[in-house]
C-alpha atoms as a PDB file:
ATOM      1  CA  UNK A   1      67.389 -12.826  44.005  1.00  0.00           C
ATOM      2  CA  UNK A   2      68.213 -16.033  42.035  1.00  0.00           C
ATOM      3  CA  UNK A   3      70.060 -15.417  38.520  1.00  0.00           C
ATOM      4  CA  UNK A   4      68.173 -17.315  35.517  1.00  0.00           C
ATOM      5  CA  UNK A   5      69.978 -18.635  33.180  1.00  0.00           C
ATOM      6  CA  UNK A   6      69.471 -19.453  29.672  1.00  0.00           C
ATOM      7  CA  UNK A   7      71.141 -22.878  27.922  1.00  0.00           C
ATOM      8  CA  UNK A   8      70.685 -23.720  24.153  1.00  0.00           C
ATOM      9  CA  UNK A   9      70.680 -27.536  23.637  1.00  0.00           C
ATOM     10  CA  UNK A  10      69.007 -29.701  20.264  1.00  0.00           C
ATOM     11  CA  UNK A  11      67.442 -32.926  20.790  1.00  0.00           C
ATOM     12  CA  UNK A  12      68.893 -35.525  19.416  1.00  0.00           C
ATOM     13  CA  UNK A  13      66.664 -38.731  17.635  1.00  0.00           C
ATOM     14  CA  UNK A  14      67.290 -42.081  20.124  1.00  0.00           C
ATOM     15  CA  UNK A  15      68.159 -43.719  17.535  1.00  0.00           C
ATOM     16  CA  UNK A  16      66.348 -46.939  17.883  1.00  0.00           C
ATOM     17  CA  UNK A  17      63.568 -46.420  15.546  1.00  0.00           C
ATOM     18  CA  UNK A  18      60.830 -44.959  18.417  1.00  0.00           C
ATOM     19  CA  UNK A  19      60.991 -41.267  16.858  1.00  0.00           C
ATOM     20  CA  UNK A  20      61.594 -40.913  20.787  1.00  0.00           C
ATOM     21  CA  UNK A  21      63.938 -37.860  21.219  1.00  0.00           C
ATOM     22  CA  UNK A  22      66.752 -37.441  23.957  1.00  0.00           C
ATOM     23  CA  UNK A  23      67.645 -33.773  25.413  1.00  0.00           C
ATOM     24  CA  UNK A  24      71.387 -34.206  26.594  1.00  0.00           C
ATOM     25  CA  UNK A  25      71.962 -31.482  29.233  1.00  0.00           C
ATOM     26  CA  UNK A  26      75.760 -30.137  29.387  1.00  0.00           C
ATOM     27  CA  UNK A  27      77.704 -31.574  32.561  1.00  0.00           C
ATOM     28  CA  UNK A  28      78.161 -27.689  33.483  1.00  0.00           C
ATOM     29  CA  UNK A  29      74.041 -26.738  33.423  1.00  0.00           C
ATOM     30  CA  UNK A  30      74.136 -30.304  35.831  1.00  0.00           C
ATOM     31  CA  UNK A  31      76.536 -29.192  38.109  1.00  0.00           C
ATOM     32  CA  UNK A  32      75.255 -25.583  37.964  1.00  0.00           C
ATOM     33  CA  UNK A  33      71.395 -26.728  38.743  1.00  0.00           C
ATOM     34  CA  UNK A  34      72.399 -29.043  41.451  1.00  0.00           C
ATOM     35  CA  UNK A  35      69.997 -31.335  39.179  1.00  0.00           C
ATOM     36  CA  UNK A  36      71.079 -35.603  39.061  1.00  0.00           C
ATOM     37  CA  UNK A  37      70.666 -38.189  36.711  1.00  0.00           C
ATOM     38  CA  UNK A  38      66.643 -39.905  37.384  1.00  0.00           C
ATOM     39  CA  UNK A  39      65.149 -36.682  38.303  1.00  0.00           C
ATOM     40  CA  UNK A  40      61.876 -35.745  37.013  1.00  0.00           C
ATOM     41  CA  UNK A  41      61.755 -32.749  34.747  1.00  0.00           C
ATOM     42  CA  UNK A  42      58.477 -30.673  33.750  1.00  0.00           C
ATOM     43  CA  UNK A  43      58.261 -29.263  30.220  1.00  0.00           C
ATOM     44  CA  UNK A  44      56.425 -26.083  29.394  1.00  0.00           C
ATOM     45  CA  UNK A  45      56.266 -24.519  25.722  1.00  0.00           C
ATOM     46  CA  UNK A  46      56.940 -20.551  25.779  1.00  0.00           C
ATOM     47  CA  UNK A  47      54.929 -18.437  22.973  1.00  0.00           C
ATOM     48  CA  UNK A  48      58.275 -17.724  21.232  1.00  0.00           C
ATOM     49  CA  UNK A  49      58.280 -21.950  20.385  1.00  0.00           C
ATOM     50  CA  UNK A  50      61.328 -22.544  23.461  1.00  0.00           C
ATOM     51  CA  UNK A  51      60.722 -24.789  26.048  1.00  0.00           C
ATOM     52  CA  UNK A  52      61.739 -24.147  29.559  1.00  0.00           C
ATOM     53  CA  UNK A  53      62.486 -27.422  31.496  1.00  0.00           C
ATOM     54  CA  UNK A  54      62.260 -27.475  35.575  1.00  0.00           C
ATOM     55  CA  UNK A  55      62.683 -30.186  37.770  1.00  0.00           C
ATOM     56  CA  UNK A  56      59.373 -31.034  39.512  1.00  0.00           C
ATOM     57  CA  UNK A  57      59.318 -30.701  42.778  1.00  0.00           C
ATOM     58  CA  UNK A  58      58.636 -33.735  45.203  1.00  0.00           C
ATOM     59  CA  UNK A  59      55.541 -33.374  47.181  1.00  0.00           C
ATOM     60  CA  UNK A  60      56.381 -34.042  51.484  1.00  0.00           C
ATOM     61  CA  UNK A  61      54.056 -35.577  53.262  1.00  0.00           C
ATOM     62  CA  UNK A  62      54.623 -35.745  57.249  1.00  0.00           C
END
């Protein structure tokens, strides 16, 4: 059984005038995840307002 576990993190305004936001994910939830700067992250809303954040998964084709 994989462990899930939860990280609290507040996105922060870019800063360049965009209203673009930036999530900055703690080097330990990087290292934990296995997860890399460039991957490609899916974003789902929960009923409680959170957002839970995955990596997508890269489709194989042989």
């Amino acid at each position: 059984m994989v462990e899930s576990r939860s990280w609290l993190v507040t996105c922060q305004d870019a800063g360049d005038g965009s209203g673009d936001l930036m999530l900055i994910l703690p080097d330990e939830f990087m290292a934990e995840s296995g997860w890399s700067i460039g991957e490609e992250l899916n974003f789902e809303q929960q009923e409680d307002g959170s957002w839970r954040v995955s990596k997508m998964e890269k489709n194989v084709s042989i």
